[in-house]
C-alpha atoms as a PDB file:
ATOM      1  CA  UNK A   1     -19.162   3.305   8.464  1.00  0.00           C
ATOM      2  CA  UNK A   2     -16.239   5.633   9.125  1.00  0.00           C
ATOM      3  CA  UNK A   3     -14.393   5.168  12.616  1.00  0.00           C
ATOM      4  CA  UNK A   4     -11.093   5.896  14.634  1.00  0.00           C
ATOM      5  CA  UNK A   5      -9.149   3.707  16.299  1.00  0.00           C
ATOM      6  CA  UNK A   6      -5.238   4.726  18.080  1.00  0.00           C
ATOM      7  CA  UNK A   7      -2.145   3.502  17.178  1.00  0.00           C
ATOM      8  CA  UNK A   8       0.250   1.813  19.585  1.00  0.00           C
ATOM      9  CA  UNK A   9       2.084   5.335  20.537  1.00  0.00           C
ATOM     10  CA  UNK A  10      -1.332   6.570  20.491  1.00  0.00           C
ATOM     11  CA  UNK A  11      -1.822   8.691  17.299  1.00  0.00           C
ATOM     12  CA  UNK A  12      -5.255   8.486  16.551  1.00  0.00           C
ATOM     13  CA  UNK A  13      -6.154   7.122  12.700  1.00  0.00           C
ATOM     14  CA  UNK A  14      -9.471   7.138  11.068  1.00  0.00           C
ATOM     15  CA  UNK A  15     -10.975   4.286   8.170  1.00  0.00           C
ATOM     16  CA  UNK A  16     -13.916   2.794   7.121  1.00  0.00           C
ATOM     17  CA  UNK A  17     -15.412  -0.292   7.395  1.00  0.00           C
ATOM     18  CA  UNK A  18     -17.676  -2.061   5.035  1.00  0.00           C
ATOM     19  CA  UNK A  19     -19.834  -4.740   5.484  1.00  0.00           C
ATOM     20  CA  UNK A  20     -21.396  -7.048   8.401  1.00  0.00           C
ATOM     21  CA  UNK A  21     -18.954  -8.351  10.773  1.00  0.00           C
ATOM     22  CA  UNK A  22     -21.697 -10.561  12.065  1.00  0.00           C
ATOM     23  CA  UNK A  23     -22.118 -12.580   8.909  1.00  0.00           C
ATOM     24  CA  UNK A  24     -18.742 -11.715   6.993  1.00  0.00           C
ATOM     25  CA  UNK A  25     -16.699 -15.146   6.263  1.00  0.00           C
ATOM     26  CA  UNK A  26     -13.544 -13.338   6.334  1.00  0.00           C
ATOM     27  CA  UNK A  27     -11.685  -9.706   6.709  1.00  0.00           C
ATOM     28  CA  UNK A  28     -10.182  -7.860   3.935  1.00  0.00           C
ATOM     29  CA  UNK A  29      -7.579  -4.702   5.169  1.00  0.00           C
ATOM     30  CA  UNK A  30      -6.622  -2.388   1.840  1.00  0.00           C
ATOM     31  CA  UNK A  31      -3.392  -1.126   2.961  1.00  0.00           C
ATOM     32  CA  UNK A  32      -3.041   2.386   0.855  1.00  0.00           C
ATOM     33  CA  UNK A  33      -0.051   3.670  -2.148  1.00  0.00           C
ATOM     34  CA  UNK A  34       1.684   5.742  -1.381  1.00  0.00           C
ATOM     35  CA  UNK A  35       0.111   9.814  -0.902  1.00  0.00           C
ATOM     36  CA  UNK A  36      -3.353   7.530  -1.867  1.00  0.00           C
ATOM     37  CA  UNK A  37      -6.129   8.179   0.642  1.00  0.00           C
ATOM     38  CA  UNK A  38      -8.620   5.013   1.593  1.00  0.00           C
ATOM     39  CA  UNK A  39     -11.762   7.103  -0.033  1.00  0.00           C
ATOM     40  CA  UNK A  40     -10.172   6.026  -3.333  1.00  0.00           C
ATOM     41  CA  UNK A  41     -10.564   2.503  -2.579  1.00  0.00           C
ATOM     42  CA  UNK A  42     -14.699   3.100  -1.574  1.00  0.00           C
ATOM     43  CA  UNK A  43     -16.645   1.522  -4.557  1.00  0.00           C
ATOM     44  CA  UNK A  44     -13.934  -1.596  -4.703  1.00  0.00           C
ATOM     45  CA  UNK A  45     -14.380  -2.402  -0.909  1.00  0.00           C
ATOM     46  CA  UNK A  46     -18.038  -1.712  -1.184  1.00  0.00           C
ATOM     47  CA  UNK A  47     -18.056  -4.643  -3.677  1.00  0.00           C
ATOM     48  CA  UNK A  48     -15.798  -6.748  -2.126  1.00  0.00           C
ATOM     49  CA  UNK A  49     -18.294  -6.237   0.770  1.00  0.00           C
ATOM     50  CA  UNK A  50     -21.263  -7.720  -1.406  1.00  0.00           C
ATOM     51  CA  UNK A  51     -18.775 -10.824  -1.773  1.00  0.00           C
ATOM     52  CA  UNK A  52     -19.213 -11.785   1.881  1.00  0.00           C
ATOM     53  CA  UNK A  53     -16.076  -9.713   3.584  1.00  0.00           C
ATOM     54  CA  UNK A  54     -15.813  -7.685   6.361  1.00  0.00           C
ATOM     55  CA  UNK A  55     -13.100  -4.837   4.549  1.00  0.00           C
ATOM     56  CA  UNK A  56     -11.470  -1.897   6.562  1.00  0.00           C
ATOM     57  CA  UNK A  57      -9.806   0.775   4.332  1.00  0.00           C
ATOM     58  CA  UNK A  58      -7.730   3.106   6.590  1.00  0.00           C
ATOM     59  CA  UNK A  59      -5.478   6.386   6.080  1.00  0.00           C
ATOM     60  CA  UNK A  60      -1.869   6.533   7.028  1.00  0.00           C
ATOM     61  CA  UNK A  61      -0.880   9.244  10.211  1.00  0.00           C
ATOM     62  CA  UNK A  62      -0.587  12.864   7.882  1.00  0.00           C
ATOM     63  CA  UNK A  63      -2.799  11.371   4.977  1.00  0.00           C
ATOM     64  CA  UNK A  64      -6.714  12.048   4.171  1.00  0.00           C
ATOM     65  CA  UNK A  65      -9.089  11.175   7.410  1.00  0.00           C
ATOM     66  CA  UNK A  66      -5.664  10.674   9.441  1.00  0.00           C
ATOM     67  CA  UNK A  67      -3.975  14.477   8.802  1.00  0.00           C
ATOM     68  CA  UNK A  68      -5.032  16.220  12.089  1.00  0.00           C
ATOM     69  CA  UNK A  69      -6.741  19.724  11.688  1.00  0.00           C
ATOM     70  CA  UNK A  70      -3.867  21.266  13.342  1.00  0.00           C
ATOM     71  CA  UNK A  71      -1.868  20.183  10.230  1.00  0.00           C
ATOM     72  CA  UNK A  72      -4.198  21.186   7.239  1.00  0.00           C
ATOM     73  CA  UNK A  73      -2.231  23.262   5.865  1.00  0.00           C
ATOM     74  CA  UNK A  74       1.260  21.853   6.585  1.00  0.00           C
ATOM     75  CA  UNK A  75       2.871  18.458   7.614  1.00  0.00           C
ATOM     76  CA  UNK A  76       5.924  20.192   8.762  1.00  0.00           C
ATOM     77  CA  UNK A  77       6.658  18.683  12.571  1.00  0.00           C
ATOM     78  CA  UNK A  78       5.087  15.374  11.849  1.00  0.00           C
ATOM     79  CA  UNK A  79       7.672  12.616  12.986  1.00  0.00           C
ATOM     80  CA  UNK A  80       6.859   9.784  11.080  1.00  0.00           C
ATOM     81  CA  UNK A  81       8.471   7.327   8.538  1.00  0.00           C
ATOM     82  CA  UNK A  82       7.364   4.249   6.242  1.00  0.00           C
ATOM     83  CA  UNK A  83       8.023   1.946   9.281  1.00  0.00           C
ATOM     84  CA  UNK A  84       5.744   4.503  11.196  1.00  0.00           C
ATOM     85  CA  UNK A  85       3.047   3.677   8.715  1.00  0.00           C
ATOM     86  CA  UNK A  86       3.749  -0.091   8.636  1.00  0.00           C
ATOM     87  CA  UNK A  87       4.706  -0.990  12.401  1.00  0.00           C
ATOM     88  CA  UNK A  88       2.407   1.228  13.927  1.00  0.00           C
ATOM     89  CA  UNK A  89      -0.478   2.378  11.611  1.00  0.00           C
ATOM     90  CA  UNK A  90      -1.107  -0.349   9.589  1.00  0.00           C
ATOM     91  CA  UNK A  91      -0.577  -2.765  12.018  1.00  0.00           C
ATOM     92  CA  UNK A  92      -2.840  -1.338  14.145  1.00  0.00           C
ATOM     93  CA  UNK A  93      -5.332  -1.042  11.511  1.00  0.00           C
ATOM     94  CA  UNK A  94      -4.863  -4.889  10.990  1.00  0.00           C
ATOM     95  CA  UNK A  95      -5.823  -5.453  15.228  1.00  0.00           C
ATOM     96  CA  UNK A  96      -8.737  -3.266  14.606  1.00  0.00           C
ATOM     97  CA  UNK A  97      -9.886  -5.110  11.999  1.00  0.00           C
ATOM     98  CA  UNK A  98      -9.403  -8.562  13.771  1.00  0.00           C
ATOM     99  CA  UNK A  99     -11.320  -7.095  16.523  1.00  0.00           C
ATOM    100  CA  UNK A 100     -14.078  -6.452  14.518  1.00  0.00           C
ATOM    101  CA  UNK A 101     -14.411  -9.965  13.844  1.00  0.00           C
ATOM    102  CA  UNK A 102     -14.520 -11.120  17.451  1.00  0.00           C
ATOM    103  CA  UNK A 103     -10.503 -12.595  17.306  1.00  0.00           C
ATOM    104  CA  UNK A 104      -8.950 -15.408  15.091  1.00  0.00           C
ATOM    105  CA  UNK A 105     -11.898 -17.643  14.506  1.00  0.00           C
ATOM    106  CA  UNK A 106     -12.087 -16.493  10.571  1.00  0.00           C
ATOM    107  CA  UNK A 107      -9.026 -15.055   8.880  1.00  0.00           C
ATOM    108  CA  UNK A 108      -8.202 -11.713   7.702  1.00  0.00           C
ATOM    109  CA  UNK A 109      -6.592 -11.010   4.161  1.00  0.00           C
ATOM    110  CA  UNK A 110      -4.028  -8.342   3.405  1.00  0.00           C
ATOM    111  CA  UNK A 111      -4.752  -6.173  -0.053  1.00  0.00           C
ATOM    112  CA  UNK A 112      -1.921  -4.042  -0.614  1.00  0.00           C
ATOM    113  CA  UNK A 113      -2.227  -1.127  -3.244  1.00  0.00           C
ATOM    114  CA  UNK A 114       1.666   0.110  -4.562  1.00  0.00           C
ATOM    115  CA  UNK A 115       3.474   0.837  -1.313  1.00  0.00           C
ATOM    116  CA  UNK A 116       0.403  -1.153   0.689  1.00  0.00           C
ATOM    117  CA  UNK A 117       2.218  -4.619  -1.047  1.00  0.00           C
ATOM    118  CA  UNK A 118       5.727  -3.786  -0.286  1.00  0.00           C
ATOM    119  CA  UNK A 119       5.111  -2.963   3.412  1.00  0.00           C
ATOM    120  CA  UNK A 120       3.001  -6.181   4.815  1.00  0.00           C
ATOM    121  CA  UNK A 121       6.863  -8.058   6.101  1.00  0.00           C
ATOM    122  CA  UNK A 122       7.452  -5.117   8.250  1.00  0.00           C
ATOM    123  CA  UNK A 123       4.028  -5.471  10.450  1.00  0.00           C
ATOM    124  CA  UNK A 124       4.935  -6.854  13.792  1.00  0.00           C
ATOM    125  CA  UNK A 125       1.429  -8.561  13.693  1.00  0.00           C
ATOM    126  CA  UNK A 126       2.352  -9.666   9.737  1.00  0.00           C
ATOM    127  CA  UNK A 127       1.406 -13.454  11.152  1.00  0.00           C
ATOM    128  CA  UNK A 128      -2.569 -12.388  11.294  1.00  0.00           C
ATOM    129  CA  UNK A 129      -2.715 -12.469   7.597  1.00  0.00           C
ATOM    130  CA  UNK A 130      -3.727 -15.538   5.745  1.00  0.00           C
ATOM    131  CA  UNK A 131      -3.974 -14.498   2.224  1.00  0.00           C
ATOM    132  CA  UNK A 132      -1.974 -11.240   0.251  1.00  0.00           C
ATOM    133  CA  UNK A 133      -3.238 -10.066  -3.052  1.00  0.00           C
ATOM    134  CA  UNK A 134      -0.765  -6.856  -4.494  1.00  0.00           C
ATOM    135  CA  UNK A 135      -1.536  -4.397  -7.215  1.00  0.00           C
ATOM    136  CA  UNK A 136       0.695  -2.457  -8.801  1.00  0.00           C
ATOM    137  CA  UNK A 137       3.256  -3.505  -6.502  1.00  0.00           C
ATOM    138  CA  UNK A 138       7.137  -2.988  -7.233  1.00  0.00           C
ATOM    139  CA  UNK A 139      10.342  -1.902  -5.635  1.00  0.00           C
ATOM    140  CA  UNK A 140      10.363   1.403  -6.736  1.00  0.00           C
ATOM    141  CA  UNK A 141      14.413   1.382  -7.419  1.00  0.00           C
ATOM    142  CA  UNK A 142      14.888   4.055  -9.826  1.00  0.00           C
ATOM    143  CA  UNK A 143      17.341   2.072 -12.529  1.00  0.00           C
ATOM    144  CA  UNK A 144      14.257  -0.533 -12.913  1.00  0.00           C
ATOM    145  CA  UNK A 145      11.880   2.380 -14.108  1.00  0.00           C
ATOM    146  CA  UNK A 146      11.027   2.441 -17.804  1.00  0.00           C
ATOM    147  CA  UNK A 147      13.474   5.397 -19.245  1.00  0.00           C
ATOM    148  CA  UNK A 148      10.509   7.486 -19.443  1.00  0.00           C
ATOM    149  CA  UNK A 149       9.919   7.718 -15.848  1.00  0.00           C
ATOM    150  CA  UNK A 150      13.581   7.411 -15.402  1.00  0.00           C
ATOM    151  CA  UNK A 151      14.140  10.696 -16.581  1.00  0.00           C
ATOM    152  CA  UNK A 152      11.330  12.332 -14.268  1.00  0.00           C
ATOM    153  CA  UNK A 153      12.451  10.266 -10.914  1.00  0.00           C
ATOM    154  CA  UNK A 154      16.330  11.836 -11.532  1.00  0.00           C
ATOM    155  CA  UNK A 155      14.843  15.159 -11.584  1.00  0.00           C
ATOM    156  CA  UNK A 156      12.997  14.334  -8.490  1.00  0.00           C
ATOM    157  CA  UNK A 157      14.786  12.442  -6.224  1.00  0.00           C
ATOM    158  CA  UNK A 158      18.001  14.677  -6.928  1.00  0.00           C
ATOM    159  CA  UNK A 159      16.718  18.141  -7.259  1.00  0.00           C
ATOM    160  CA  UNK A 160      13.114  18.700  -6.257  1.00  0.00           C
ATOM    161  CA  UNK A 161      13.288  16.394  -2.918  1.00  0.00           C
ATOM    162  CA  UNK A 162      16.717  17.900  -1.953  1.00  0.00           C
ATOM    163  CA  UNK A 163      15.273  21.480  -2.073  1.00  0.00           C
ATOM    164  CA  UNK A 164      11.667  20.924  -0.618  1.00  0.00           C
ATOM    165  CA  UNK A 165      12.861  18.889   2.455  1.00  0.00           C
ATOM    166  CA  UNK A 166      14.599  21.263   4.124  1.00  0.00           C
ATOM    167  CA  UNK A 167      12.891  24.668   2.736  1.00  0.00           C
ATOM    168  CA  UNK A 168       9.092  23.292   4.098  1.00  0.00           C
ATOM    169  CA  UNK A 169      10.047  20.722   6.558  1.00  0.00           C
ATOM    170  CA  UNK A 170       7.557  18.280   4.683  1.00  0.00           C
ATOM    171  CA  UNK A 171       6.967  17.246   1.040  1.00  0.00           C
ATOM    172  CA  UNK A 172       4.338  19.714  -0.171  1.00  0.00           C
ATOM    173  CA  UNK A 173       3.495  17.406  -2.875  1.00  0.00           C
ATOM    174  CA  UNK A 174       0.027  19.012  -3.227  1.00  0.00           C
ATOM    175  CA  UNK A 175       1.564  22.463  -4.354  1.00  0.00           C
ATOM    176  CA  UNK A 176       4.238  20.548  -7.002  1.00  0.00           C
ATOM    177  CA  UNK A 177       1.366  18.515  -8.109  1.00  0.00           C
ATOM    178  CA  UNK A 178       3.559  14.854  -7.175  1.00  0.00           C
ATOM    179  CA  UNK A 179       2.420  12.423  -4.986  1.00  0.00           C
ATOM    180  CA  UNK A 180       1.023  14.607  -2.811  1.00  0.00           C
ATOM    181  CA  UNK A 181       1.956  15.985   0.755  1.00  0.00           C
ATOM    182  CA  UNK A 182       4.088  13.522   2.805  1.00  0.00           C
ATOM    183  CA  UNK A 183       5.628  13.360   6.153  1.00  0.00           C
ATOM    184  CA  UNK A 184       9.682  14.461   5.718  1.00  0.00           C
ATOM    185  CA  UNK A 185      10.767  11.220   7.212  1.00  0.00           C
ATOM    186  CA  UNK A 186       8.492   9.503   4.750  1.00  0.00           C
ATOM    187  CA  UNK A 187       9.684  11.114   1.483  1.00  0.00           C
ATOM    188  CA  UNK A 188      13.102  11.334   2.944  1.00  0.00           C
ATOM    189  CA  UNK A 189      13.233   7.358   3.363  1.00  0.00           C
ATOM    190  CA  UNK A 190      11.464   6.616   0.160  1.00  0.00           C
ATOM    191  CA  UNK A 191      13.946   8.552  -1.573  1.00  0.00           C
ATOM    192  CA  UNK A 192      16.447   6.086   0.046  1.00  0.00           C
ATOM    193  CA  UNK A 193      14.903   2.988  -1.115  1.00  0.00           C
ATOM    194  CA  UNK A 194      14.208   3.761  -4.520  1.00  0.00           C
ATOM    195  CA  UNK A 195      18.049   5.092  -4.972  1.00  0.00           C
ATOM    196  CA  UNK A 196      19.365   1.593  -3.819  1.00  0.00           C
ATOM    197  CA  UNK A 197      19.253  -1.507  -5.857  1.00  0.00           C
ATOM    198  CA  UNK A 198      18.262  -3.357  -2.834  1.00  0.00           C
ATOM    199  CA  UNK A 199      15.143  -1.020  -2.259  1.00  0.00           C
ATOM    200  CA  UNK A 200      14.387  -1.389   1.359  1.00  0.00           C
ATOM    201  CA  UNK A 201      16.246  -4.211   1.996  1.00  0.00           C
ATOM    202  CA  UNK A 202      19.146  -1.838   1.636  1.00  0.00           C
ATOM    203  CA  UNK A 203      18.315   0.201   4.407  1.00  0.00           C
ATOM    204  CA  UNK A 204      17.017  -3.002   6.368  1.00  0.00           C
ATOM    205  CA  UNK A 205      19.564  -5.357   5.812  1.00  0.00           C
ATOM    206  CA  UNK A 206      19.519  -9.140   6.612  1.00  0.00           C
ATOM    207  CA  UNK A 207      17.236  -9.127   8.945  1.00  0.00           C
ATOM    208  CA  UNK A 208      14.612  -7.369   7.245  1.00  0.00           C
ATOM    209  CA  UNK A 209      15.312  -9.535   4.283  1.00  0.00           C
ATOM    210  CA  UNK A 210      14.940 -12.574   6.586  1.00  0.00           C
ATOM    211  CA  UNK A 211      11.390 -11.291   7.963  1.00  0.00           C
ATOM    212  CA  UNK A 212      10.024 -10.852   4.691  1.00  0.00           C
ATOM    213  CA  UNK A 213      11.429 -14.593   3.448  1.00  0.00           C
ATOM    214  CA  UNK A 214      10.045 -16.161   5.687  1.00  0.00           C
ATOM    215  CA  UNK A 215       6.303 -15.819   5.517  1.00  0.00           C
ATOM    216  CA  UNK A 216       4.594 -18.574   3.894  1.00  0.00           C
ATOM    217  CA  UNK A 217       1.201 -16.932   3.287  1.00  0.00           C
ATOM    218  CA  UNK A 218      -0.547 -17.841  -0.249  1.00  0.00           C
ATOM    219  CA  UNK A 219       0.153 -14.521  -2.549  1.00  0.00           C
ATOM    220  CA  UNK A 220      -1.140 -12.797  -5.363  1.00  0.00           C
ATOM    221  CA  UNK A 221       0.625  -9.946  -7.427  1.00  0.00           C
ATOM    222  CA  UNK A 222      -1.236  -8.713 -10.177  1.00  0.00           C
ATOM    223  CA  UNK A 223       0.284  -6.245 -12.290  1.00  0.00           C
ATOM    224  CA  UNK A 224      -0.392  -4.580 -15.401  1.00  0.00           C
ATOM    225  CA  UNK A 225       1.535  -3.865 -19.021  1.00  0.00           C
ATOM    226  CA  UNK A 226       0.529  -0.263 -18.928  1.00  0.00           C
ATOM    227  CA  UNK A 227       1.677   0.778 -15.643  1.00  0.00           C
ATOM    228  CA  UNK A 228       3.335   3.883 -15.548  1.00  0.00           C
ATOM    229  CA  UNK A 229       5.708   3.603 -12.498  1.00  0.00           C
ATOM    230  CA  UNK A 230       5.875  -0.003 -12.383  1.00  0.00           C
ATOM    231  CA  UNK A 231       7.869  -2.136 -14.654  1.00  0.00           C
ATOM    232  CA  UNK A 232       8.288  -6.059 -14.730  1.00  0.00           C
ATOM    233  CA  UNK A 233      11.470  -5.780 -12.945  1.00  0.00           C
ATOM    234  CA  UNK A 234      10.088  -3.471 -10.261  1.00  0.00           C
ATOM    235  CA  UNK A 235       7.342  -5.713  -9.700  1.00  0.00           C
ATOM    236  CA  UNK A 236       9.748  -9.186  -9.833  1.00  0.00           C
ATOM    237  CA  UNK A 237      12.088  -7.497  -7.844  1.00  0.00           C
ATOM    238  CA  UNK A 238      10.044  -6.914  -5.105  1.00  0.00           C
ATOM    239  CA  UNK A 239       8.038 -10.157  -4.430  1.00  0.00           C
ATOM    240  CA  UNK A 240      11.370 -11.628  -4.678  1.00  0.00           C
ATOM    241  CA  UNK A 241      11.757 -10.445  -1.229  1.00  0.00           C
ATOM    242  CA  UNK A 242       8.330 -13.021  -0.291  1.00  0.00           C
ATOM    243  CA  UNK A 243      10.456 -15.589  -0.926  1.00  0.00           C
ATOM    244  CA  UNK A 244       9.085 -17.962   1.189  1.00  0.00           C
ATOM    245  CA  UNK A 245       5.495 -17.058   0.113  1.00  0.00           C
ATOM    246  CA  UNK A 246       6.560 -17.991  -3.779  1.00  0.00           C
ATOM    247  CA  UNK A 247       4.085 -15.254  -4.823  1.00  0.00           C
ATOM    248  CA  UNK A 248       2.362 -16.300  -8.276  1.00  0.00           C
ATOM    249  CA  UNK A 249       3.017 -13.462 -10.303  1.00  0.00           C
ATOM    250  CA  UNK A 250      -0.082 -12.262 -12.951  1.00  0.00           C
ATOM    251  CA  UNK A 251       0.821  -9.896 -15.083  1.00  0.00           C
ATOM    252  CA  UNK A 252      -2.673  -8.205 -17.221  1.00  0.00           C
ATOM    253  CA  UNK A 253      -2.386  -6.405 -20.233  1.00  0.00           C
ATOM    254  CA  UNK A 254      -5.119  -4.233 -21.122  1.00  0.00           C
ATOM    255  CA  UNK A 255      -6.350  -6.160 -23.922  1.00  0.00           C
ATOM    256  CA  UNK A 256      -6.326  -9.699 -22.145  1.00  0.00           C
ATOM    257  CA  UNK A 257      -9.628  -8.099 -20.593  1.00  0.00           C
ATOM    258  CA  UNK A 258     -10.678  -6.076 -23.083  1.00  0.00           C
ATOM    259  CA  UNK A 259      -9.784  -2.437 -21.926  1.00  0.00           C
ATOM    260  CA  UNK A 260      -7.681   0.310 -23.439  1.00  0.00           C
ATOM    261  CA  UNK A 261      -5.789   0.994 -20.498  1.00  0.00           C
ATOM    262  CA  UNK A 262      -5.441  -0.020 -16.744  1.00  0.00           C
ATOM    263  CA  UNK A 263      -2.210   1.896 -15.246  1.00  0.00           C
ATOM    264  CA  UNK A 264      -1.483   1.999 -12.398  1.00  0.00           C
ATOM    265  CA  UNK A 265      -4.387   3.134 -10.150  1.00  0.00           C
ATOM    266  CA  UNK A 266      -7.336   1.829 -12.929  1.00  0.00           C
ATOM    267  CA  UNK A 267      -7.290  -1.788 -11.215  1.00  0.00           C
ATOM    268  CA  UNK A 268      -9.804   0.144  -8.276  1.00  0.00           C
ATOM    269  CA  UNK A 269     -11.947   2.265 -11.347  1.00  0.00           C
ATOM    270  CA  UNK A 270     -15.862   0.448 -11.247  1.00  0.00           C
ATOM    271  CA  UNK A 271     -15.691  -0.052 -14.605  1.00  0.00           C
ATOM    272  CA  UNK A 272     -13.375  -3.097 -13.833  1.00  0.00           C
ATOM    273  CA  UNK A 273     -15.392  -4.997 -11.267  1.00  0.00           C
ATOM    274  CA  UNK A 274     -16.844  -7.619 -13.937  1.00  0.00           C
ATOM    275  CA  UNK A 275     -12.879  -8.286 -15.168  1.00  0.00           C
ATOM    276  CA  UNK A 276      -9.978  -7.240 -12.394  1.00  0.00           C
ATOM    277  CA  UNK A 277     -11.969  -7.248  -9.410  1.00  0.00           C
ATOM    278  CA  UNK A 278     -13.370 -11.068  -9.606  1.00  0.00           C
ATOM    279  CA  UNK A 279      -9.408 -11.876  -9.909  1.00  0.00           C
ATOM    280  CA  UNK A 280      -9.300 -10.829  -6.153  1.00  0.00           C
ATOM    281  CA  UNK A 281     -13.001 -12.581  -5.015  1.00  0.00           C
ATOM    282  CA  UNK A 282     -11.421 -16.102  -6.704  1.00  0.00           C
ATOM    283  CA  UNK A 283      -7.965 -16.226  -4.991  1.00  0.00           C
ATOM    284  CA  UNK A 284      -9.549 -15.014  -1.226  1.00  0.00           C
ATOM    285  CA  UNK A 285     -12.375 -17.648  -1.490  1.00  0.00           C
END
């Protein structure tokens, strides 16, 4: 069922929702990657749905079912930043989705895709979550990267952003085939984080790094061999900043289930919902 619901400055944002709220024992939000729109996610929360949750997927402001019509064909003029998408729209996401459930009788779990992981400390409503599960989830700081994609993030976070910015006013990631098309203030303050060794505690300081310590929720990261923008560093890097959730940390090679290659955007591909996918039902239940 596809629906709307308005952030707290109003924006209005659009998701889906899958499943019976009626009868669901719990709520499962799948917070997006990064220039990833919620449709991707469909056949995963469909099945998590047949598990017994109630699961809202949802699109960032500027992204899929959440880019208004007057901005089809550009995001130029759209004020809006990661904490935009985490303090605002996925946090209100998150209230829709406990409303939904009629309140905090039965708890809602956090599934965060890439950039959908790193962002849960910032949500002002971050205390709503009982359970986190992560894919693909890293810091993104561009000395961590395997020297492959080391090579291609140089050449994009030096030359390609620097240009584009200011020419278009947005990313036109669409056109450059990368990513895809992103808010300025978003690709402007990604580009910060992944050129400081402290990602966004950098540009957050101590007391970001103090929010994110000091949740306590029960956490999953799984993480896979074959990732292309994720390496093990990335990924310890970053759920070092959960310190106080002490995240257990499952790293999958492709052959440990049988597969010739997972990535990182395979974990939500169908043909993984007898091997990946159960990882998720097990942990939640």
């Amino acid at each position: 069922m596809s629906l709307s619901f308005k952030a707290a400055d109003g924006f209005e944002l659009h998701g889906h929702c899958y499943g019976d709220a009626e009868t669901a024992r719990a709520g499962l939000l799948i917070a997006p990657a990064m220039g990833v729109e919620q449709r991707y996610y469909a056949e995963f929360a469909q099945w998590m749905a047949s598990q017994g949750y109630l699961v809202l997927s949802f699109d960032y402001r500027g992204m899929g079912a959440s880019r208004p019509a007057a901005l089809k064909h550009s995001l130029r003029g759209l004020d809006a930043d990661i904490h935009t998408w985490a303090e605002l729209d996925a946090a209100a996401a998150l209230d829709e989705l406990s409303r939904r459930l009629g309140g905090a009788e039965r708890p809602i779990h956090w599934l965060g895709h890439s950039l959908g992981g790193q962002i849960l400390g910032m949500l002002p409503n971050r205390a709503r979550v009982s359970r986190a599960i992560t894919v693909g989830c890293g810091s993104g700081y561009w000395r961590e990267n395997s020297m492959a994609l080391r090579r291609y993030v140089w050449w994009l976070w030096y030359v390609v952003v620097q240009l584009a910015l200011p020419l278009c006013g947005y990313f036109p990631g669409r056109r450059l085939r990368k990513v895809g098309d992103l808010p300025r203030g978003v690709m402007a303050q990604w580009r910060r984080w992944c050129l400081d060794r402290d990602y966004m505690m950098g540009e957050g300081g101590a007391g970001l790094r103090a929010q994110y310590a000091a949740m306590k929720l029960p956490m999953l990261s799984l993480s896979f061999t074959d990732d292309e923008f994720m390496s093990r560093r990335n990924t310890e890097s970053l759920h070092s900043f959960y310190a106080g959730a002490r995240p257990e940390l499952r790293r999958i090679a492709p052959r440990d289930i049988g597969a010739r290659r997972i990535g990182h955007f395979g974990f939500f591909r169908k043909h993984f919902q007898a091997t990946l996918w159960p990882q998720v039902a097990r942990f939640l239940a």
